[in-house]
N, C-alpha and C. Protein backbone atom coordinates (compact mmCIF):
# COMPACT_ATOMS: atom_id res chain seq x y z
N UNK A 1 166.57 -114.81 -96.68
CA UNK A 1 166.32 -113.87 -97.73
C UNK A 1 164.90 -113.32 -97.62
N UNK A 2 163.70 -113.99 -97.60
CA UNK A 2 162.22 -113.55 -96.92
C UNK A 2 162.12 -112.47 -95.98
N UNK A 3 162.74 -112.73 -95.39
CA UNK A 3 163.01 -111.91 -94.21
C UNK A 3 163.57 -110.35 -94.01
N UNK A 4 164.40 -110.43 -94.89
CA UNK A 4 164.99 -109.06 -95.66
C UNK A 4 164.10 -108.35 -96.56
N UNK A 5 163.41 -109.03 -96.98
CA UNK A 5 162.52 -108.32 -97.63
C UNK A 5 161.44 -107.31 -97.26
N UNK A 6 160.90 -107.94 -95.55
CA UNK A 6 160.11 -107.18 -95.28
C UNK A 6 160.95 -106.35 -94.68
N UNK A 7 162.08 -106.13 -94.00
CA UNK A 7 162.82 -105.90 -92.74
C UNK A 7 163.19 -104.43 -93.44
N UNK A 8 164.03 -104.44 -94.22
CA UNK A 8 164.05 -102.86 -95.23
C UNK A 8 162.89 -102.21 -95.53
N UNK A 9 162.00 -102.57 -96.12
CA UNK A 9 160.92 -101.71 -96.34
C UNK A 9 160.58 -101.18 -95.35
N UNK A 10 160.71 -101.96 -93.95
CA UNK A 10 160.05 -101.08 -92.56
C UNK A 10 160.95 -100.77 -92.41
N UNK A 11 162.23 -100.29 -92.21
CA UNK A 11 163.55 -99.67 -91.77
C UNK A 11 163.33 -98.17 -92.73
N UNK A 12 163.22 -98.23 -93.89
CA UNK A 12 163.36 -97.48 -94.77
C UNK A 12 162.00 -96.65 -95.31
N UNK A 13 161.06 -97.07 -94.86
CA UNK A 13 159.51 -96.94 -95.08
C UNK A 13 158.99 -96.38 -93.76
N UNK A 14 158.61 -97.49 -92.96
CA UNK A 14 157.89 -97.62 -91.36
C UNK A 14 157.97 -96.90 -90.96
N UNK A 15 159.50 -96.67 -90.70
CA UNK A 15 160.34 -96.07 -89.46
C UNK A 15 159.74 -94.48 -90.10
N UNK A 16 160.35 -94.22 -90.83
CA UNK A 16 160.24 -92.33 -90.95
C UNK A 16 158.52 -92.52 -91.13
N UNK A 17 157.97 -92.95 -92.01
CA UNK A 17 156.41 -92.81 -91.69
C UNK A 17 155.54 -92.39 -90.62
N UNK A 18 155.91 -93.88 -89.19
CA UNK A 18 155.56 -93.53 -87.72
C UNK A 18 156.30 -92.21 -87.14
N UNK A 19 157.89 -91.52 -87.51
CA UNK A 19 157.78 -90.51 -87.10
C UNK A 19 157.53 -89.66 -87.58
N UNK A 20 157.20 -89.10 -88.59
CA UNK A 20 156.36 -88.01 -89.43
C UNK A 20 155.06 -87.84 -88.89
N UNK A 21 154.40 -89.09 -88.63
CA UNK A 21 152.99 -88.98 -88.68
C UNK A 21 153.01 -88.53 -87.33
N UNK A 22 153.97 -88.86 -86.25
CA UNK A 22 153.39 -88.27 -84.81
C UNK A 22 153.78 -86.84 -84.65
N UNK A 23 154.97 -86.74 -85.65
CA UNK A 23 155.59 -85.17 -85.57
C UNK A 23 154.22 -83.76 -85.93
N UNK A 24 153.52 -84.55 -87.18
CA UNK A 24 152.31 -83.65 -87.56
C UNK A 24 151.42 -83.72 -86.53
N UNK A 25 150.98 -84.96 -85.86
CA UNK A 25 150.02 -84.69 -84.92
C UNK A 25 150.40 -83.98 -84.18
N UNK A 26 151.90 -83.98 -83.30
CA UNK A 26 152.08 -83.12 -82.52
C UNK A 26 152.03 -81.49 -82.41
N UNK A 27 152.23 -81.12 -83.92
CA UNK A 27 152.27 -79.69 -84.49
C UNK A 27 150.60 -79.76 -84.65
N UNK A 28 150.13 -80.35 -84.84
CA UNK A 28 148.55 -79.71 -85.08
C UNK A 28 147.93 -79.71 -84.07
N UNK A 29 148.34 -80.58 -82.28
CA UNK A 29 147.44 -80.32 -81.52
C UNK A 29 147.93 -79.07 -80.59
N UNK A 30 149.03 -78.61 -81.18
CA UNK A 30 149.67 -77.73 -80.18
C UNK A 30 148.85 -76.26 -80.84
N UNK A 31 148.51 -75.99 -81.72
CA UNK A 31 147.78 -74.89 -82.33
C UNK A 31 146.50 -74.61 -81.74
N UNK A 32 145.95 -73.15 -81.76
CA UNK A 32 144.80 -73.02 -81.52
C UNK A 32 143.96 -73.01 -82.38
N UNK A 33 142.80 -73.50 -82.02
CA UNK A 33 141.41 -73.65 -83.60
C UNK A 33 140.88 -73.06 -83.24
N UNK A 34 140.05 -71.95 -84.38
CA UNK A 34 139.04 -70.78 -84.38
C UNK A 34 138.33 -70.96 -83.11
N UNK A 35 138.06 -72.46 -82.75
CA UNK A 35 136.88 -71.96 -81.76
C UNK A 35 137.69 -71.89 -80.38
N UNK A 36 138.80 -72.11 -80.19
CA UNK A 36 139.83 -71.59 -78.82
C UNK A 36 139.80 -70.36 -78.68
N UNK A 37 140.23 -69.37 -80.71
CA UNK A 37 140.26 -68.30 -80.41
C UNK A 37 138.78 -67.49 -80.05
N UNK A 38 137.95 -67.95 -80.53
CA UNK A 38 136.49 -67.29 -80.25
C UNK A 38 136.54 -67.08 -79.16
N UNK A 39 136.64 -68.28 -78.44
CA UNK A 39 136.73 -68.91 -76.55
C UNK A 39 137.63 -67.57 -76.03
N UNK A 40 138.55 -67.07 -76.05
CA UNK A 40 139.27 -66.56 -75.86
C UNK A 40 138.78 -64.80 -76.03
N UNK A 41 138.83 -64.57 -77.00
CA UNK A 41 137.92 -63.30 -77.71
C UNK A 41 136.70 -63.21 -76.88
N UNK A 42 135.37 -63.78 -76.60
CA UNK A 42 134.87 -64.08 -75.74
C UNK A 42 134.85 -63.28 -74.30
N UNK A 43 135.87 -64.52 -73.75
CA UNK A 43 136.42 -64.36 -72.33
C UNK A 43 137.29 -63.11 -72.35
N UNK A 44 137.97 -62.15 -73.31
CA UNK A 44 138.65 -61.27 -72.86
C UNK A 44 137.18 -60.14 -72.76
N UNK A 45 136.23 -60.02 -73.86
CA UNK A 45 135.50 -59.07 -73.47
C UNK A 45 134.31 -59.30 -72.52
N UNK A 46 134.08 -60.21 -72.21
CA UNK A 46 133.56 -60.60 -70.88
C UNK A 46 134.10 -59.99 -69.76
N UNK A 47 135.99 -59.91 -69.27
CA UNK A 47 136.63 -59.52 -68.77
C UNK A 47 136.79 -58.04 -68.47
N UNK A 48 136.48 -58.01 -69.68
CA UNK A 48 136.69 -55.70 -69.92
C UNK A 48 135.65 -55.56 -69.15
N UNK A 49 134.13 -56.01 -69.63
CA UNK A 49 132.65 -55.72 -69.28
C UNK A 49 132.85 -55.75 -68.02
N UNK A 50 133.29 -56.98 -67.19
CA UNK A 50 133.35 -56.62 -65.60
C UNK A 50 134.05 -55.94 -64.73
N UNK A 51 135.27 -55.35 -65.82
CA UNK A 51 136.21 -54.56 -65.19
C UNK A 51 135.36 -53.45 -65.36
N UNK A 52 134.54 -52.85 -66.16
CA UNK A 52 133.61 -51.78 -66.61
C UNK A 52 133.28 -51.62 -65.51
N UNK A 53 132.26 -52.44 -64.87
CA UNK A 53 131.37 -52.51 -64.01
C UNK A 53 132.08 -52.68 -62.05
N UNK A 54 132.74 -53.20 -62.09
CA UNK A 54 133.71 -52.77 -61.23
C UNK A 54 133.88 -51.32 -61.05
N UNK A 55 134.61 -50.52 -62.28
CA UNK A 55 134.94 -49.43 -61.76
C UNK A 55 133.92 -48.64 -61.56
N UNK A 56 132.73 -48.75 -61.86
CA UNK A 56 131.64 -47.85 -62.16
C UNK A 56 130.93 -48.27 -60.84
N UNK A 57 130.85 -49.46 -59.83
CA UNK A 57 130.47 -49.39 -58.76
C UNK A 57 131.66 -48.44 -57.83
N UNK A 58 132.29 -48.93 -58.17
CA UNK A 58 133.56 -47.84 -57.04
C UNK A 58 133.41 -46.58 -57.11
N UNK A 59 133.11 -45.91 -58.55
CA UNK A 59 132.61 -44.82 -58.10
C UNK A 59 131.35 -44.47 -57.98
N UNK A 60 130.97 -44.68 -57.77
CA UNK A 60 129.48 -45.06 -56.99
C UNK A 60 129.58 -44.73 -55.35
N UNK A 61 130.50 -45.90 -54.96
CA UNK A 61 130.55 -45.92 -53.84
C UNK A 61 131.86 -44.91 -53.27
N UNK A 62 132.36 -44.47 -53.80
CA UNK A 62 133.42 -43.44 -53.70
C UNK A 62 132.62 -42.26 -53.69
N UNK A 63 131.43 -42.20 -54.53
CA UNK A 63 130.80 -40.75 -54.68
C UNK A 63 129.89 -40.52 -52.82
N UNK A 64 129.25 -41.61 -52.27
CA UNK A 64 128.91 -41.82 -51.25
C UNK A 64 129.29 -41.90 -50.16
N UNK A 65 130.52 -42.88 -50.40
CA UNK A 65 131.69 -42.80 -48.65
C UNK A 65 133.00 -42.61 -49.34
N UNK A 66 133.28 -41.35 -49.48
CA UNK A 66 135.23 -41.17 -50.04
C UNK A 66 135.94 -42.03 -49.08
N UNK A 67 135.61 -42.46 -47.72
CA UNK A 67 137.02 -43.51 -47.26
C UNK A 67 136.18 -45.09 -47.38
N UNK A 68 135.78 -45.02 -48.02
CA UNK A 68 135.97 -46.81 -48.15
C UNK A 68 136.45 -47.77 -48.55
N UNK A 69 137.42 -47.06 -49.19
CA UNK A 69 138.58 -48.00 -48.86
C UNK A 69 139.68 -48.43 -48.17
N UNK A 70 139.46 -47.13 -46.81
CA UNK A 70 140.37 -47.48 -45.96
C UNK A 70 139.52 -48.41 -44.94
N UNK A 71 138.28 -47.96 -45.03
CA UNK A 71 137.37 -49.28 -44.21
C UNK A 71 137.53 -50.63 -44.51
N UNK A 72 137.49 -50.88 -46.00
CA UNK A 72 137.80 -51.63 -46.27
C UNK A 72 138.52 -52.30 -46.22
N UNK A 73 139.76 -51.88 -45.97
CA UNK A 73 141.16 -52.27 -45.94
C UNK A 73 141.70 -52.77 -44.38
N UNK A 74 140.70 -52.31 -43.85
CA UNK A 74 141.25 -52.37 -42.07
C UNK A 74 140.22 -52.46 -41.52
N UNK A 75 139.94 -54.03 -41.15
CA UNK A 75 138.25 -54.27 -40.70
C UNK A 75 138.35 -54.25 -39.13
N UNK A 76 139.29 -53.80 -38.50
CA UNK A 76 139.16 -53.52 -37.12
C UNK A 76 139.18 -52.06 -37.40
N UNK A 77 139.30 -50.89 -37.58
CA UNK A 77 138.46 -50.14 -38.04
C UNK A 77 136.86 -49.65 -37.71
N UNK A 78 136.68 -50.33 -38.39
CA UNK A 78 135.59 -50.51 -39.67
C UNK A 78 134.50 -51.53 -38.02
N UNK A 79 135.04 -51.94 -36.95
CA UNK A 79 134.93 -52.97 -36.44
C UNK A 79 134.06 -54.52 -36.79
N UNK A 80 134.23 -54.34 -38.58
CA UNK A 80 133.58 -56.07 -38.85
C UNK A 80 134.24 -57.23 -37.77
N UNK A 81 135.51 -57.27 -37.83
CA UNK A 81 135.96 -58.21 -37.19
C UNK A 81 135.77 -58.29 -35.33
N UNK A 82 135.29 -57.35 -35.22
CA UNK A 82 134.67 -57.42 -33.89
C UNK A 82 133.13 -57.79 -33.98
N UNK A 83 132.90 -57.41 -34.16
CA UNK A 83 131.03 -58.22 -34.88
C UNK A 83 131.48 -59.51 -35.30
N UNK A 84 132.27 -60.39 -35.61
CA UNK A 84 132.59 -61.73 -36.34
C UNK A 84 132.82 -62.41 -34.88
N UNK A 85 133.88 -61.68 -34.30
CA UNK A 85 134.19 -62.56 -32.84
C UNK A 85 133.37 -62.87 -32.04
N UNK A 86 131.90 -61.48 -31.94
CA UNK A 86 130.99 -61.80 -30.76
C UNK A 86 129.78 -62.64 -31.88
N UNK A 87 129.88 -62.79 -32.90
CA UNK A 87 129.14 -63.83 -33.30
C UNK A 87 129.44 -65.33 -32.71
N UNK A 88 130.92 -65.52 -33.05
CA UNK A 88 131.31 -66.60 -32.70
C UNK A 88 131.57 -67.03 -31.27
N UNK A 89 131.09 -66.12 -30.55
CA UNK A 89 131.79 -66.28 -28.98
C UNK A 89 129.76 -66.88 -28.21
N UNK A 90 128.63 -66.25 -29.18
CA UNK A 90 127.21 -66.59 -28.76
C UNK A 90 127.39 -67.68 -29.75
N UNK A 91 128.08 -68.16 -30.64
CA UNK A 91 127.69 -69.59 -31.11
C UNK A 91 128.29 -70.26 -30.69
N UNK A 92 129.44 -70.31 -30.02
CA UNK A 92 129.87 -71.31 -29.13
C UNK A 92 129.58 -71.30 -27.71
């Protein structure tokens, strides 16, 4: 009879308690807190700013060499990758 006594209260008590309480933790760590979103807010206009600046060197450099981006794009061309080989051909 002792025994029953405690055994229900934790069946009927315990039990839904321990899962409630992990169900809320789980819902509250899955949320973002102001300072994620700041973090976030942040990092997106950080993001714009260098996309800014990106495009504003390109034309820059578009105003100076209109094909550079086909140089770019094709470094035998352009012959970087021939300058890379005879680097590596006097360092070895």
């Amino acid at each position: 009879m002792g025994s029953e006594i405690i055994v229900i209260p934790a069946i009927f008590i315990g039990l839904p308690w321990v899962v409630l309480h992990y169900i809320t933790r789980w819902k509250t760590a899955a949320t973002l807190t102001t300072d994620d979103e700041k973090l976030i807010e942040d990092l997106y206009d950080l993001a714009r700013r260098l996309d800014d600046r990106v495009d504003t060197i390109e034309r820059i450099v578009a105003a100076e060499n209109p094909n550079w981006r086909s140089l770019a794009a094709d470094p035998l061309q352009s012959g970087i990758e021939d300058r890379a080989h005879e680097s590596l051909r006097r360092i070895k």
